[in-house]
C-alpha atoms as a PDB file:
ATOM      1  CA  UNK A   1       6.654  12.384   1.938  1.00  0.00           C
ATOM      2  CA  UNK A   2       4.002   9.665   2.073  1.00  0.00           C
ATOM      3  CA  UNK A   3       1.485   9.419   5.087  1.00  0.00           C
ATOM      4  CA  UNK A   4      -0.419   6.049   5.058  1.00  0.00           C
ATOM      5  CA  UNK A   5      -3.294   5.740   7.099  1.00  0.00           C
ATOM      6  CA  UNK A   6      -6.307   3.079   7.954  1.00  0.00           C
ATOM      7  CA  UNK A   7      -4.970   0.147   9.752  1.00  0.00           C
ATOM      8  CA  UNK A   8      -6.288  -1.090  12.544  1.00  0.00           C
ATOM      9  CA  UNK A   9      -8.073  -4.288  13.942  1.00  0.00           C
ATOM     10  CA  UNK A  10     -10.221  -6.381  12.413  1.00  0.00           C
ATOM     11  CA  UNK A  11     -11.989  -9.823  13.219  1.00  0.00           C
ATOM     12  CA  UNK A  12     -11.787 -12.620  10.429  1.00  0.00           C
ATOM     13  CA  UNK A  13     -13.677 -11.812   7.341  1.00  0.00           C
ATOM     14  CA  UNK A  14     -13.658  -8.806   7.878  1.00  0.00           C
ATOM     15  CA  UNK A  15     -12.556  -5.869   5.729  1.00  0.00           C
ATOM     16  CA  UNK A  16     -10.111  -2.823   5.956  1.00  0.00           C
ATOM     17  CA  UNK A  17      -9.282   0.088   3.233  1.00  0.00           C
ATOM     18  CA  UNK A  18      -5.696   1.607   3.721  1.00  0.00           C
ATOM     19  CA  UNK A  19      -4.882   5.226   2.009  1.00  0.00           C
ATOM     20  CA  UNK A  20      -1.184   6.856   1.271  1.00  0.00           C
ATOM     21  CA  UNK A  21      -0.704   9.824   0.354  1.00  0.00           C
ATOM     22  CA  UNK A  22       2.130  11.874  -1.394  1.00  0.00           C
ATOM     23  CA  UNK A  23       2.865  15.172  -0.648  1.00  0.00           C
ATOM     24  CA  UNK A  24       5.529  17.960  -1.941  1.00  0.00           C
ATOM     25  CA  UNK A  25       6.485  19.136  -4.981  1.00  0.00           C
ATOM     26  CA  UNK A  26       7.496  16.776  -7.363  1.00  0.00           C
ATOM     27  CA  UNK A  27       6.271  16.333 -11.214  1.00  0.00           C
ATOM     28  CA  UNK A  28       4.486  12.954 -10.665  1.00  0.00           C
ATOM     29  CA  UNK A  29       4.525   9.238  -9.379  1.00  0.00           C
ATOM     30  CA  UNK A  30       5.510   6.076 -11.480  1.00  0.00           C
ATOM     31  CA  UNK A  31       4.864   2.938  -9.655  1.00  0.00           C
ATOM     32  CA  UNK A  32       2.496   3.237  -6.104  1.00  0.00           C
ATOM     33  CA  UNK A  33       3.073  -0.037  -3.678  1.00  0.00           C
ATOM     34  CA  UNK A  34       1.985  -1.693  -0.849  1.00  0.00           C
ATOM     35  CA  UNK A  35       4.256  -3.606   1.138  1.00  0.00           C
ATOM     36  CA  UNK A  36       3.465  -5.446   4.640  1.00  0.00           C
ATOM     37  CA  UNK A  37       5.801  -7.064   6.740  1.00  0.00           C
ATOM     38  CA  UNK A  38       4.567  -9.421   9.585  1.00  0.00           C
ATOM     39  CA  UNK A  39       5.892 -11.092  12.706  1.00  0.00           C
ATOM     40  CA  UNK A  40       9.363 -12.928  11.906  1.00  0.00           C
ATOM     41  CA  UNK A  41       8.931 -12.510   8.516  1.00  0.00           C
ATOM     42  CA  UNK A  42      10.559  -9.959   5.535  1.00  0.00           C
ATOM     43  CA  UNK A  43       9.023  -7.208   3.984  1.00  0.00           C
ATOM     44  CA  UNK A  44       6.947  -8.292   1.210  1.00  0.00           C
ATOM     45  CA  UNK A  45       5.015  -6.445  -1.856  1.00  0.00           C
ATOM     46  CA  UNK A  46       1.513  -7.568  -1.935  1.00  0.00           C
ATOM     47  CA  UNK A  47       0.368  -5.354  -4.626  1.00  0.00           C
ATOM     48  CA  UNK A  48       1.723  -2.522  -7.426  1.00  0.00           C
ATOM     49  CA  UNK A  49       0.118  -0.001  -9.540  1.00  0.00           C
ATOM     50  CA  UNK A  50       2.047   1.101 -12.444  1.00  0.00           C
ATOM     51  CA  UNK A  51       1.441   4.805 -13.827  1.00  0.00           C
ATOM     52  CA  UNK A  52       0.010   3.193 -17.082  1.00  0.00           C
ATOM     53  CA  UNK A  53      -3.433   1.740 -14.945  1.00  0.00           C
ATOM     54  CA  UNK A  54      -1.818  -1.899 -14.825  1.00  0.00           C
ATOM     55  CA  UNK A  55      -1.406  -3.668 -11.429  1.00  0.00           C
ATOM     56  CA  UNK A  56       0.206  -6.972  -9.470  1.00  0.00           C
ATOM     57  CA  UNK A  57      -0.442  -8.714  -6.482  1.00  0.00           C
ATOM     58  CA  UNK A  58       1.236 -11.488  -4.309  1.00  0.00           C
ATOM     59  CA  UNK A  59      -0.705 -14.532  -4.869  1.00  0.00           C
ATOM     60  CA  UNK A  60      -1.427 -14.325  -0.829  1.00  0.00           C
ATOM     61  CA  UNK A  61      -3.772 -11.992  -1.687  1.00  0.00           C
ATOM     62  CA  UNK A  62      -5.340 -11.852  -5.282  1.00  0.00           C
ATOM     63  CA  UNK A  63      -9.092 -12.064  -5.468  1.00  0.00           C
ATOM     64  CA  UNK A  64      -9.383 -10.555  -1.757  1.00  0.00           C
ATOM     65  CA  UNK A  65      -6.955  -6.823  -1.655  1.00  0.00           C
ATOM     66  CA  UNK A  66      -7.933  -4.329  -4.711  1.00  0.00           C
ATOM     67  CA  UNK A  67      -4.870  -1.688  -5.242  1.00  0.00           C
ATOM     68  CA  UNK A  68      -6.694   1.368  -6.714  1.00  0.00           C
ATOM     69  CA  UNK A  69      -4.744   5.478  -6.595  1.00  0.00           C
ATOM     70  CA  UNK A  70      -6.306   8.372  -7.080  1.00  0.00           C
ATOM     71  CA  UNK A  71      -3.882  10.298  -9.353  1.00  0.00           C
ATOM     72  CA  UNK A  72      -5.537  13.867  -9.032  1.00  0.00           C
ATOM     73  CA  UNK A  73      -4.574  13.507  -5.212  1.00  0.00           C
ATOM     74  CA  UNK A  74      -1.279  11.314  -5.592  1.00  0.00           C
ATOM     75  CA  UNK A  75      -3.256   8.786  -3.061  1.00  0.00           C
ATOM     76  CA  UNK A  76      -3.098   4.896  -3.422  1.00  0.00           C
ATOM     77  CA  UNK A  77      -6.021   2.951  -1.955  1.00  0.00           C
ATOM     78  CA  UNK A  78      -5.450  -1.136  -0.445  1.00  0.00           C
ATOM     79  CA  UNK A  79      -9.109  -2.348  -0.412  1.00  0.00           C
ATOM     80  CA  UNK A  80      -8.783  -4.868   1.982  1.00  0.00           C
ATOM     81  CA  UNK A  81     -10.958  -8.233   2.005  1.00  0.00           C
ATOM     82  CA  UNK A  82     -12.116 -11.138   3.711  1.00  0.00           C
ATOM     83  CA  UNK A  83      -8.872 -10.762   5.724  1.00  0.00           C
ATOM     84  CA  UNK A  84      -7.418 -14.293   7.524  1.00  0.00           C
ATOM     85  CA  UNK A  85      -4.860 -13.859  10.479  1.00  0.00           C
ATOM     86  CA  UNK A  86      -1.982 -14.519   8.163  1.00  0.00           C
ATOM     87  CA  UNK A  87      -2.563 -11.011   7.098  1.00  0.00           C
ATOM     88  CA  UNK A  88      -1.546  -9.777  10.435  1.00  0.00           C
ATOM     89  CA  UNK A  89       1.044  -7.228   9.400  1.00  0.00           C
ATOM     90  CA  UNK A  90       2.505  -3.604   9.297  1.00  0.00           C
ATOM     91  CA  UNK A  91       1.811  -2.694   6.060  1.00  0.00           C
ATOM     92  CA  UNK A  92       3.830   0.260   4.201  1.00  0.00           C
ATOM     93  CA  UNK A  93       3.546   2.071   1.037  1.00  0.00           C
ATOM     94  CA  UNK A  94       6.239   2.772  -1.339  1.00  0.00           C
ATOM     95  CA  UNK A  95       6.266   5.385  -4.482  1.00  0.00           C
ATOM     96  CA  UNK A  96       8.581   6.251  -6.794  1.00  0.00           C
ATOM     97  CA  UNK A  97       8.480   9.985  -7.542  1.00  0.00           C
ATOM     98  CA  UNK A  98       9.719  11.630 -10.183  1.00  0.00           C
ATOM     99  CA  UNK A  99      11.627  14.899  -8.335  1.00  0.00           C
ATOM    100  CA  UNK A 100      11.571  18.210  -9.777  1.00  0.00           C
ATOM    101  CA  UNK A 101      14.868  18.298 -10.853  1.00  0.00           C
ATOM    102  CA  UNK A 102      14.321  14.922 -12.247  1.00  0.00           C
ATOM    103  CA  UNK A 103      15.510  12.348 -10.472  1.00  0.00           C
ATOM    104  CA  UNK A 104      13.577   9.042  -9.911  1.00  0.00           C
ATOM    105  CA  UNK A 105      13.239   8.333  -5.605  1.00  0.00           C
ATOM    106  CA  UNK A 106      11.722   6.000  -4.493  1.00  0.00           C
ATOM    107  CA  UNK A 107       9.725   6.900  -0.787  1.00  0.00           C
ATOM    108  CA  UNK A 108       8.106   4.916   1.723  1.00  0.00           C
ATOM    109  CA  UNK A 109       6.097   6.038   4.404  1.00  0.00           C
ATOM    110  CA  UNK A 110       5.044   5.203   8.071  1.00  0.00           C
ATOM    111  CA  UNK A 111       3.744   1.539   8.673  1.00  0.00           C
ATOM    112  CA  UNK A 112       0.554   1.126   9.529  1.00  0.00           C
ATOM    113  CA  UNK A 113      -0.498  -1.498  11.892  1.00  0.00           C
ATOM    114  CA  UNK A 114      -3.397  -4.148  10.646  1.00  0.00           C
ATOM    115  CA  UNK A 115      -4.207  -6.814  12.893  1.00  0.00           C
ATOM    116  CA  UNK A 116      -6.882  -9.942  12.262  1.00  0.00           C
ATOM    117  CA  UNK A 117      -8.305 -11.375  15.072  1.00  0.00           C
ATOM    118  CA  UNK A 118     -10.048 -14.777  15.501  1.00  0.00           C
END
Protein backbone atom coordinates (compact mmCIF):
# COMPACT_ATOMS: atom_id res chain seq x y z
CA UNK A 1 0.00 0.00 0.00
CA UNK A 2 1.37 3.48 -0.69
CA UNK A 3 -0.06 6.64 1.18
CA UNK A 4 1.16 9.92 -0.48
CA UNK A 5 0.76 12.94 1.32
CA UNK A 6 1.67 16.94 1.04
CA UNK A 7 -0.29 18.52 -1.66
CA UNK A 8 -2.01 21.35 -1.30
CA UNK A 9 -2.11 25.06 -2.57
CA UNK A 10 0.42 27.11 -3.40
CA UNK A 11 0.85 30.70 -5.01
CA UNK A 12 3.44 31.01 -7.98
CA UNK A 13 6.97 30.51 -6.97
CA UNK A 14 6.24 28.95 -4.45
CA UNK A 15 7.35 25.54 -3.18
CA UNK A 16 5.73 22.17 -2.04
CA UNK A 17 7.47 18.72 -0.76
CA UNK A 18 5.21 15.58 -1.42
CA UNK A 19 6.02 12.15 0.66
CA UNK A 20 4.77 8.34 -0.25
CA UNK A 21 5.09 5.87 1.67
CA UNK A 22 5.11 1.97 1.36
CA UNK A 23 3.82 -0.16 3.76
CA UNK A 24 3.46 -4.18 4.24
CA UNK A 25 5.57 -6.83 3.98
CA UNK A 26 7.38 -7.15 1.00
CA UNK A 27 11.37 -7.70 0.47
CA UNK A 28 12.02 -4.24 -1.13
CA UNK A 29 11.19 -1.53 -3.85
CA UNK A 30 12.84 -1.24 -7.40
CA UNK A 31 11.81 1.84 -9.16
CA UNK A 32 9.80 4.80 -6.82
CA UNK A 33 7.68 7.38 -9.23
CA UNK A 34 5.86 10.31 -9.33
CA UNK A 35 3.20 10.74 -11.69
CA UNK A 36 0.67 13.86 -11.95
CA UNK A 37 -2.14 14.12 -14.08
CA UNK A 38 -3.85 17.57 -14.66
CA UNK A 39 -7.07 18.98 -16.04
CA UNK A 40 -7.86 17.35 -19.61
CA UNK A 41 -4.72 15.95 -19.79
CA UNK A 42 -3.10 12.05 -19.30
CA UNK A 43 -1.24 10.82 -16.59
CA UNK A 44 2.26 11.69 -16.92
CA UNK A 45 5.71 10.61 -15.05
CA UNK A 46 7.54 13.64 -14.03
CA UNK A 47 10.25 11.96 -12.21
CA UNK A 48 11.82 8.17 -11.31
CA UNK A 49 14.21 6.87 -8.86
CA UNK A 50 15.75 3.66 -9.69
CA UNK A 51 16.93 1.29 -6.69
CA UNK A 52 20.60 1.83 -7.91
CA UNK A 53 20.49 5.96 -6.70
CA UNK A 54 19.93 7.05 -10.49
CA UNK A 55 16.91 9.27 -11.38
CA UNK A 56 14.71 10.95 -14.49
CA UNK A 57 12.55 13.71 -14.87
CA UNK A 58 10.08 15.12 -17.55
CA UNK A 59 11.75 18.01 -19.04
CA UNK A 60 8.54 20.11 -17.58
CA UNK A 61 10.20 19.97 -14.60
CA UNK A 62 14.08 19.42 -14.41
CA UNK A 63 16.04 22.04 -12.55
CA UNK A 64 12.80 22.93 -10.35
CA UNK A 65 11.24 19.11 -8.68
CA UNK A 66 14.17 17.00 -6.81
CA UNK A 67 12.96 13.12 -6.51
CA UNK A 68 14.85 11.94 -3.37
CA UNK A 69 13.47 8.23 -1.12
CA UNK A 70 14.39 7.38 1.96
CA UNK A 71 15.07 3.61 1.66
CA UNK A 72 15.27 2.78 5.51
CA UNK A 73 11.49 3.96 5.54
CA UNK A 74 10.45 2.84 1.87
CA UNK A 75 9.39 6.77 1.49
CA UNK A 76 9.96 8.80 -1.80
CA UNK A 77 10.23 12.58 -1.42
CA UNK A 78 8.98 15.25 -4.68
CA UNK A 79 10.79 18.48 -3.62
CA UNK A 80 8.75 20.77 -5.29
CA UNK A 81 10.05 24.25 -6.78
CA UNK A 82 9.36 27.49 -8.10
CA UNK A 83 6.02 25.91 -9.15
CA UNK A 84 4.06 27.77 -12.39
CA UNK A 85 0.22 27.02 -12.80
CA UNK A 86 0.94 24.45 -15.44
CA UNK A 87 1.85 22.32 -12.54
CA UNK A 88 -1.66 22.33 -11.37
CA UNK A 89 -2.20 18.61 -10.99
CA UNK A 90 -3.12 15.42 -8.91
CA UNK A 91 -0.03 13.98 -8.51
CA UNK A 92 0.39 10.06 -7.67
CA UNK A 93 3.14 7.83 -6.76
CA UNK A 94 3.89 4.55 -8.21
CA UNK A 95 6.41 1.65 -6.82
CA UNK A 96 7.26 -1.44 -7.92
CA UNK A 97 7.65 -3.89 -5.04
CA UNK A 98 9.23 -6.84 -4.99
CA UNK A 99 6.43 -9.28 -3.01
CA UNK A 100 7.44 -11.82 -0.64
CA UNK A 101 6.81 -14.59 -2.63
CA UNK A 102 8.58 -12.82 -5.35
CA UNK A 103 6.68 -11.35 -7.68
CA UNK A 104 7.39 -7.84 -9.14
CA UNK A 105 3.83 -5.35 -8.57
CA UNK A 106 3.78 -2.45 -9.35
CA UNK A 107 1.40 -0.03 -6.71
CA UNK A 108 0.14 3.32 -6.85
CA UNK A 109 -1.36 5.18 -4.24
CA UNK A 110 -4.00 7.96 -3.52
CA UNK A 111 -3.60 11.27 -5.60
CA UNK A 112 -2.80 14.07 -3.98
CA UNK A 113 -4.15 17.35 -4.98
CA UNK A 114 -1.45 20.36 -5.78
CA UNK A 115 -2.81 23.45 -6.97
CA UNK A 116 -0.72 26.86 -8.14
CA UNK A 117 -2.39 29.88 -7.88
CA UNK A 118 -1.65 33.27 -9.56
Amino acid sequence: QLQASGGGLVQVGGSLKLSCAASGRFIGINTMSWYRQGPANQRELIAQSFASGSTIYADSVKGRFTISRDNAKHTVYLQMNTLEPEDTAVYYCQARILTIDYRNELYWGRGTLVTVSS
